[in-house]
Protein backbone atom coordinates (compact mmCIF):
# COMPACT_ATOMS: atom_id res chain seq x y z
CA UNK A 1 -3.46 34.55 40.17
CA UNK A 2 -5.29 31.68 38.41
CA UNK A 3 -6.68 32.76 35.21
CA UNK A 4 -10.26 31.34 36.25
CA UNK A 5 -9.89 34.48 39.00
CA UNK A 6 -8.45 36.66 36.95
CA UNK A 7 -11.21 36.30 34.50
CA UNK A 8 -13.79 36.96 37.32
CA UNK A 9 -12.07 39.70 38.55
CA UNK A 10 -11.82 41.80 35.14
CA UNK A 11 -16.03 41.10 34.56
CA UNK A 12 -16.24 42.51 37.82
CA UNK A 13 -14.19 45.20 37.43
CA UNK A 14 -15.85 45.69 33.36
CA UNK A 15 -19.93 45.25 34.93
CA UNK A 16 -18.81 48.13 37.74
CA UNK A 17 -17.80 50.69 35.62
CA UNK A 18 -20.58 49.75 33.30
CA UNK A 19 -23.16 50.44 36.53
CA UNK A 20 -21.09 53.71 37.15
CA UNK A 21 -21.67 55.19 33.77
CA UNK A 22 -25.42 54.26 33.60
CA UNK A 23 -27.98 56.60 35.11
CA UNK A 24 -29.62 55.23 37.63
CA UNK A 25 -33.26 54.24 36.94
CA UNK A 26 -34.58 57.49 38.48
CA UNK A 27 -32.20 59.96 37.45
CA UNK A 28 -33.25 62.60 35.17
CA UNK A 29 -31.55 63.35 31.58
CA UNK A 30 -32.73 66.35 30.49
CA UNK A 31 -30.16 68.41 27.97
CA UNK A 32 -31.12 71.87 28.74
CA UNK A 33 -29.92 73.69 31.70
CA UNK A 34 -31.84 76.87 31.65
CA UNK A 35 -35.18 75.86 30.01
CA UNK A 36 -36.84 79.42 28.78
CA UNK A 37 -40.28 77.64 30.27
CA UNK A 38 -41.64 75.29 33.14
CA UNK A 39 -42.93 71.76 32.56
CA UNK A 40 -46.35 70.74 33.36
CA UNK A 41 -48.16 67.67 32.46
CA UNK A 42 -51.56 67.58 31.51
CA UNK A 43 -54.07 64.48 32.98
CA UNK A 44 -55.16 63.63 29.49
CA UNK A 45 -51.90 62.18 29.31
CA UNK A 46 -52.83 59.17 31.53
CA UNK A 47 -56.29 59.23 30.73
CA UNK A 48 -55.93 55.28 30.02
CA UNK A 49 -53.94 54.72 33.02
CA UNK A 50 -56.71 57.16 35.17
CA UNK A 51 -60.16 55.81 33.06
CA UNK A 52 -59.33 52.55 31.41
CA UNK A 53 -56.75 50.71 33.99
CA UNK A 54 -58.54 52.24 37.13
CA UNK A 55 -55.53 53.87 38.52
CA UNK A 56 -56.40 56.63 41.25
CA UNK A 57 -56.75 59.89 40.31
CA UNK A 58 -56.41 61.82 43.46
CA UNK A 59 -52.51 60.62 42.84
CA UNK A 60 -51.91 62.22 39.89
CA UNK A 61 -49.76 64.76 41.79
CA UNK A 62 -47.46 62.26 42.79
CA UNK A 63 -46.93 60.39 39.25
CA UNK A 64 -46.43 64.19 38.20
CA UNK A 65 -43.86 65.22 40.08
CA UNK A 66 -42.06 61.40 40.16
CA UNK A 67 -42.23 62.27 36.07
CA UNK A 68 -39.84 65.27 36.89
CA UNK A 69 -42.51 67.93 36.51
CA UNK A 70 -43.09 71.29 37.85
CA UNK A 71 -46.98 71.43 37.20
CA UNK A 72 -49.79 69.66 36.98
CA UNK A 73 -53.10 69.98 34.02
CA UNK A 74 -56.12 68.74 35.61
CA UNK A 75 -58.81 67.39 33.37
CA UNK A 76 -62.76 67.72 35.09
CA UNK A 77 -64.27 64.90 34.01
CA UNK A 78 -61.61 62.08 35.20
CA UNK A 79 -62.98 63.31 38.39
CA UNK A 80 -66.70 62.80 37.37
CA UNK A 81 -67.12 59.62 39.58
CA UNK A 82 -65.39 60.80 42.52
CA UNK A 83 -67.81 64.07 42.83
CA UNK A 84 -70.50 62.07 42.31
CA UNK A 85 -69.23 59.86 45.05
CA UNK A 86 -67.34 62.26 47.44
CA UNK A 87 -68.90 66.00 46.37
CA UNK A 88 -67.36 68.47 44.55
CA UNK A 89 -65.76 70.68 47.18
CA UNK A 90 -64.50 67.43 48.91
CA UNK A 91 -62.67 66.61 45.79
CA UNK A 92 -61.14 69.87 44.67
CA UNK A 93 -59.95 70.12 48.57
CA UNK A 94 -58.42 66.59 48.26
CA UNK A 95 -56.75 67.22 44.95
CA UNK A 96 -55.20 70.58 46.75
CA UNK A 97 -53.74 68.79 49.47
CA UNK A 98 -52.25 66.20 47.33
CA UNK A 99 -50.68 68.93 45.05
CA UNK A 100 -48.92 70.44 48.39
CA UNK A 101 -47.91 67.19 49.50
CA UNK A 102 -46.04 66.51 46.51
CA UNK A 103 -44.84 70.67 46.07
CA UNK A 104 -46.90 70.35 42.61
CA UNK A 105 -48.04 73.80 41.18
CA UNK A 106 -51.97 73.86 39.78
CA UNK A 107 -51.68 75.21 37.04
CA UNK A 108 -54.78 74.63 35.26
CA UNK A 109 -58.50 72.79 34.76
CA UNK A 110 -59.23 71.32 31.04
CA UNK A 111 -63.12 72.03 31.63
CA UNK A 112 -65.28 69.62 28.81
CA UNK A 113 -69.10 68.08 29.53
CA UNK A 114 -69.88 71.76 31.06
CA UNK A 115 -72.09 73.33 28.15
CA UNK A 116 -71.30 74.87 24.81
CA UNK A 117 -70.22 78.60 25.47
CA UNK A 118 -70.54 79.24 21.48
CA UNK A 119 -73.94 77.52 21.72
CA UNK A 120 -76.44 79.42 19.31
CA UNK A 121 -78.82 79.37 21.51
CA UNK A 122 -78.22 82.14 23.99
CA UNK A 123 -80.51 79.86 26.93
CA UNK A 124 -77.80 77.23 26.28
CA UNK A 125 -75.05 79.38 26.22
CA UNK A 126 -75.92 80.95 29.81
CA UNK A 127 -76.12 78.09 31.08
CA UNK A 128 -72.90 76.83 30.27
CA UNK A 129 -71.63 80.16 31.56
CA UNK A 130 -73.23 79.09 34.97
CA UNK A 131 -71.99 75.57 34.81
CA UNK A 132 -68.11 76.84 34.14
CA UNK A 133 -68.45 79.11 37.56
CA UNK A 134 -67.72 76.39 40.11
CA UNK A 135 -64.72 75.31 37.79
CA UNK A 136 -63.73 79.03 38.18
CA UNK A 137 -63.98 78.81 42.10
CA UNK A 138 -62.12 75.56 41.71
CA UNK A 139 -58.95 76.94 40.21
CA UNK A 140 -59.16 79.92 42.43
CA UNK A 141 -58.88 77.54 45.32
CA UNK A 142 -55.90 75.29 43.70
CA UNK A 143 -54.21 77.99 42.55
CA UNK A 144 -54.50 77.25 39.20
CA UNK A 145 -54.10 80.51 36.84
CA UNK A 146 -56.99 79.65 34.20
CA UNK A 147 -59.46 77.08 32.73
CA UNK A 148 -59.68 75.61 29.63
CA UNK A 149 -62.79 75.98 27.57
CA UNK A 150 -64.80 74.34 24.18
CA UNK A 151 -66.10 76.83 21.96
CA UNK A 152 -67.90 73.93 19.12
CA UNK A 153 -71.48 75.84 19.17
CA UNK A 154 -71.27 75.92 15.35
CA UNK A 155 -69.46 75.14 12.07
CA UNK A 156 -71.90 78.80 10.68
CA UNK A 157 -68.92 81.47 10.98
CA UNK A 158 -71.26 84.63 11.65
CA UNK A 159 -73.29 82.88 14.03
CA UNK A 160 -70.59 81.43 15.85
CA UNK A 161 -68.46 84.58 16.05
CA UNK A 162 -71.13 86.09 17.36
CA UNK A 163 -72.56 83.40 20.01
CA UNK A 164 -68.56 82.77 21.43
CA UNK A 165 -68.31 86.03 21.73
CA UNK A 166 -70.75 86.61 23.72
CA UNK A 167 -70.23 83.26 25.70
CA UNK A 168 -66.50 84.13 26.72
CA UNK A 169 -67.31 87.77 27.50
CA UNK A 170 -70.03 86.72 30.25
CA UNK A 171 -67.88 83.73 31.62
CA UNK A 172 -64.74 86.11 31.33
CA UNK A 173 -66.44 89.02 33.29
CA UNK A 174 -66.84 86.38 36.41
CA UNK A 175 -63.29 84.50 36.38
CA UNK A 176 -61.84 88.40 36.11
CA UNK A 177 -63.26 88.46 39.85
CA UNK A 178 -61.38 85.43 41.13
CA UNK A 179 -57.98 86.64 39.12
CA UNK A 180 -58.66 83.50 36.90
CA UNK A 181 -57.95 83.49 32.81
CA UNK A 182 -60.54 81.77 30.45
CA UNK A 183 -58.72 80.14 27.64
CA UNK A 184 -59.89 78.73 23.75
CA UNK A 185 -57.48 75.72 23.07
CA UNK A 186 -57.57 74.97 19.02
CA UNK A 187 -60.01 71.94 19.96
CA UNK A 188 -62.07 71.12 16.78
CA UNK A 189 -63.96 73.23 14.49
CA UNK A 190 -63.62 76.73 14.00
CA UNK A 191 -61.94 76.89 17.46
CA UNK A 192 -59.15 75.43 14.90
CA UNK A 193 -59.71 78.01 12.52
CA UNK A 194 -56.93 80.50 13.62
CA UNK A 195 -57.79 83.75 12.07
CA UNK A 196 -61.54 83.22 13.07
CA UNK A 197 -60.72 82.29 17.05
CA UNK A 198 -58.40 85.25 17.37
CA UNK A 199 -61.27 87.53 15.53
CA UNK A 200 -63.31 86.29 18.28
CA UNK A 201 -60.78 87.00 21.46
CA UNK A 202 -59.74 90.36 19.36
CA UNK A 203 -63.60 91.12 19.89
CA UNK A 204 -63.82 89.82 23.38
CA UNK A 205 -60.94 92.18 24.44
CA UNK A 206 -60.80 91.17 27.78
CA UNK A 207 -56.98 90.59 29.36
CA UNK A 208 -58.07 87.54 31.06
CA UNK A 209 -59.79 86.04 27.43
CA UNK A 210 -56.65 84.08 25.72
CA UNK A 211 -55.77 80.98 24.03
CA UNK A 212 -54.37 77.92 24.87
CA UNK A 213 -52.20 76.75 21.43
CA UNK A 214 -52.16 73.06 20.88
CA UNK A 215 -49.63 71.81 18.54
CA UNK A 216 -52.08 69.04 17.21
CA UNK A 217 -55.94 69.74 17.11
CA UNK A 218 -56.18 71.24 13.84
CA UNK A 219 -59.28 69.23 12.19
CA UNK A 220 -61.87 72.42 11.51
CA UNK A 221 -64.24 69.82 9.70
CA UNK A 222 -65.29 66.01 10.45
CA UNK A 223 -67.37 63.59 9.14
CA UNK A 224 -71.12 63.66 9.42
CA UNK A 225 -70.85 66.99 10.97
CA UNK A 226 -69.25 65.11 14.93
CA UNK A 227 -66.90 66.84 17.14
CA UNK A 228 -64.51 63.68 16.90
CA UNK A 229 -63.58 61.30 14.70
CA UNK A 230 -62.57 61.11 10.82
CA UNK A 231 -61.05 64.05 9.79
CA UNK A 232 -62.30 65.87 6.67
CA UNK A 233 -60.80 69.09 6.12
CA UNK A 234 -57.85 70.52 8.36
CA UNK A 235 -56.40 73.78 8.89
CA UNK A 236 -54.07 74.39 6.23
CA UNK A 237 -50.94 75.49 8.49
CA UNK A 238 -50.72 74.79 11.64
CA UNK A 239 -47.13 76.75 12.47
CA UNK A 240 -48.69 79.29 11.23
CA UNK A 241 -51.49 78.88 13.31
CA UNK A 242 -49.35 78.58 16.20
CA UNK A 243 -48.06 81.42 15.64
CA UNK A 244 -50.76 83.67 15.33
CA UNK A 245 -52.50 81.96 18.50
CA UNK A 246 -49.24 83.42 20.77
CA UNK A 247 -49.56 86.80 21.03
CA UNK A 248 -52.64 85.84 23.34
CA UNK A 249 -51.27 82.68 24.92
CA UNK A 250 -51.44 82.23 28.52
CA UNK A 251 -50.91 78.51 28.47
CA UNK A 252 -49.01 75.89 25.93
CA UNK A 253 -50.05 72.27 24.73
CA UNK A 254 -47.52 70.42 23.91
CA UNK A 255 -49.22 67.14 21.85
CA UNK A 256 -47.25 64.64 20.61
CA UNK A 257 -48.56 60.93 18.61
CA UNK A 258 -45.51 59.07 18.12
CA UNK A 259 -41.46 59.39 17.54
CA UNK A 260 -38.48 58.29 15.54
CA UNK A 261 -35.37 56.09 16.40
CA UNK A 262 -33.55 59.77 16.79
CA UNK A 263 -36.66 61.14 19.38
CA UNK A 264 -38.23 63.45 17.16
CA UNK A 265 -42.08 63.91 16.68
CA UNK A 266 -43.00 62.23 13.30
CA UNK A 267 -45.57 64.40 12.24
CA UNK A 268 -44.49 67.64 13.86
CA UNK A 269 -41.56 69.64 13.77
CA UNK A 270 -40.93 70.42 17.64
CA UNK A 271 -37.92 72.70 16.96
CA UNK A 272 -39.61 74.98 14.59
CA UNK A 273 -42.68 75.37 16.87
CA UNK A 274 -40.27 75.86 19.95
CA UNK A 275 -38.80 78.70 18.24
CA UNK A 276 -41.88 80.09 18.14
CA UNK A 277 -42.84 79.80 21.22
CA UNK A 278 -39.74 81.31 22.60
CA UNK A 279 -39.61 84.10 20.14
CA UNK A 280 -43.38 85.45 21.58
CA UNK A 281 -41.66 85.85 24.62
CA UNK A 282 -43.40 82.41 26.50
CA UNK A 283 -42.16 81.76 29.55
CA UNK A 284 -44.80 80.06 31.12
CA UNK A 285 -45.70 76.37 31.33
CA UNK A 286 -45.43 73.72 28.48
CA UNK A 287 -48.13 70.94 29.26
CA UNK A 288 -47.06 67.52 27.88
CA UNK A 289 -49.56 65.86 25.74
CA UNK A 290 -49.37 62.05 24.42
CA UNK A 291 -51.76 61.11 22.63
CA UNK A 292 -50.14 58.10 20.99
CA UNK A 293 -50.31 54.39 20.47
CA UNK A 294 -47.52 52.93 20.06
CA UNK A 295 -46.15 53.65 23.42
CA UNK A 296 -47.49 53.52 26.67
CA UNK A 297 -48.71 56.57 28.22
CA UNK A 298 -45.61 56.39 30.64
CA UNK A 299 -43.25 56.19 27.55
CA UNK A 300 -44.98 58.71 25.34
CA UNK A 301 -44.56 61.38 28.05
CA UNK A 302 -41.17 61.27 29.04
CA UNK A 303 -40.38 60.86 25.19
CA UNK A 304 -42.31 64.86 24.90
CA UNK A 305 -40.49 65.89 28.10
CA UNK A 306 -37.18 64.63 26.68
CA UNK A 307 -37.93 66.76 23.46
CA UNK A 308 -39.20 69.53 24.76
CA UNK A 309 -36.18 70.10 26.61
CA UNK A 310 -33.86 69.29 23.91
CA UNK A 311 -35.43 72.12 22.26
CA UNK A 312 -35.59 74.24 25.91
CA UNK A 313 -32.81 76.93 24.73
């Protein structure tokens, strides 16, 4: 054989076996077999892609389950121009058949821009009971096992254990009727304030009244008194916190911000919070989270999914 030939034919045979080793672009790694939970991802997630790059909501079943996911995290107000638009039954039925198109579980509505059910005031507060009931009916009809609520109302701990209290019983009482769960994420304030939130849902004592842990979202105080922004005082542990937010979890957040050359979160230890998730007995859904930077939204989640489920047994 002529040795220009024979030179072709060994990068041949050297670029085939290459190809044959190498997952193809859609195949998915994942380095658990038997994950103790199910993987959902949550819409905040793509918020950019959804918000910013004008990317179509009403498909956010399909990028789900093209991810590799089991579930999907719907957030209310991506969908604020499209019910202004289409209606609001029109859009929860449209997001329903896209979910069984795609054989996507509902697993959830992250309700925000509906009222303050903490809200001092208890005319404010009952109305932001009424404004959460159609989100109720809306996860009822999806499927969806629970809705996420904000519990800000205020940074006064007496008043606010008192007001959120009385918020989440009322709204509780009415999603017990549609078999739906009302949950308190650790979202700012003294919703982050672990031993005061789980005062509150100890009070509330209602089995459909539970928390949604976050891993991030631990910022009890900002500047200038705002919901978001610079951070001013933070809650001082937040596996503890974590930890005492399980007993009552019905749902999981799992927020990442960026990762190292070896995959791991930079500012959070996954494994140690994944043992304690699994050691409360969780078996439920993990929503991914990115809220990063660096990465693109695409990137950031597939980087959570990846760790998550290197941390799955």
């Amino acid at each position: 054989m002529p040795k220009k030939i024979a030179f072709y034919v060994i990068i041949f045979l050297f670029s085939a076996i290459s190809c044959k080793n190498k997952p193809a672009q859609n195949e998915e790694i994942t380095t658990a077999k038997n994950p103790f939970f199910k993987l959902s991802l949550a819409q905040w997630s793509l918020h950019k892609t959804f918000n910013d790059e004008g990317e179509d909501p009403f498909k956010f079943a399909k990028m789900a389950k093209q991810m590799g996911f089991e579930g999907v995290e719907y957030v209310n107000h991506i969908y604020a121009n499209q019910i202004e638009t289409l209606g609001f039954d029109a859009v929860i039925d449209s997001l329903k058949v896209e979910s069984e198109k795609h054989s996507i579980k509902n697993v959830l509505i992250m309700v925000d821009g509906e009222g303050d059910l903490a809200d001092p005031d208890e005319a404010v507060r009952n109305k932001a009971v009424e404004n959460h009931k159609k989100w109720i009916d809306a996860a009822k009809k999806l499927g969806c096992h629970a809705i996420r609520v904000n519990t800000f109302g205020t940074n006064d701990a007496d008043i606010w254990k008192t007001s959120v209290v009385d918020g989440l019983k009322k709204l509780s009482a009415y999603a017990a009727t549609k078999n739906i769960n009302v949950l308190c994420e650790n979202h700012g304030w003294l919703s982050s304030d672990v031993e005061k939130l789980m005062a509150a849902i100890k009070e509330v004592n209602m089995p459909n009244c539970g928390t949604l842990p976050d891993f991030g979202n631990w910022c009890i105080k900002r500047k200038d008194g705002a919901k978001w922004g610079e951070c001013e005082e933070e809650y001082p542990d937040k596996y503890k916190g974590i930890a005492l937010m399980m007993p009552a979890a019905k749902a999981v957040s799992a927020k990442a911000y960026d990762f190292d050359e070896n995959g791991e979160e930079t500012t959070l230890d996954f494994s140690r919070i994944m043992k304690t998730v699994k050691n409360a007995g969780y078996t439920g859904y993990i929503g991914v989270e990115y809220e990063g930077k660096r990465l693109s939204e695409k990137e950031g989640i597939i980087a959570i999914k990846e760790l998550l489920l290197k941390n799955a047994e």
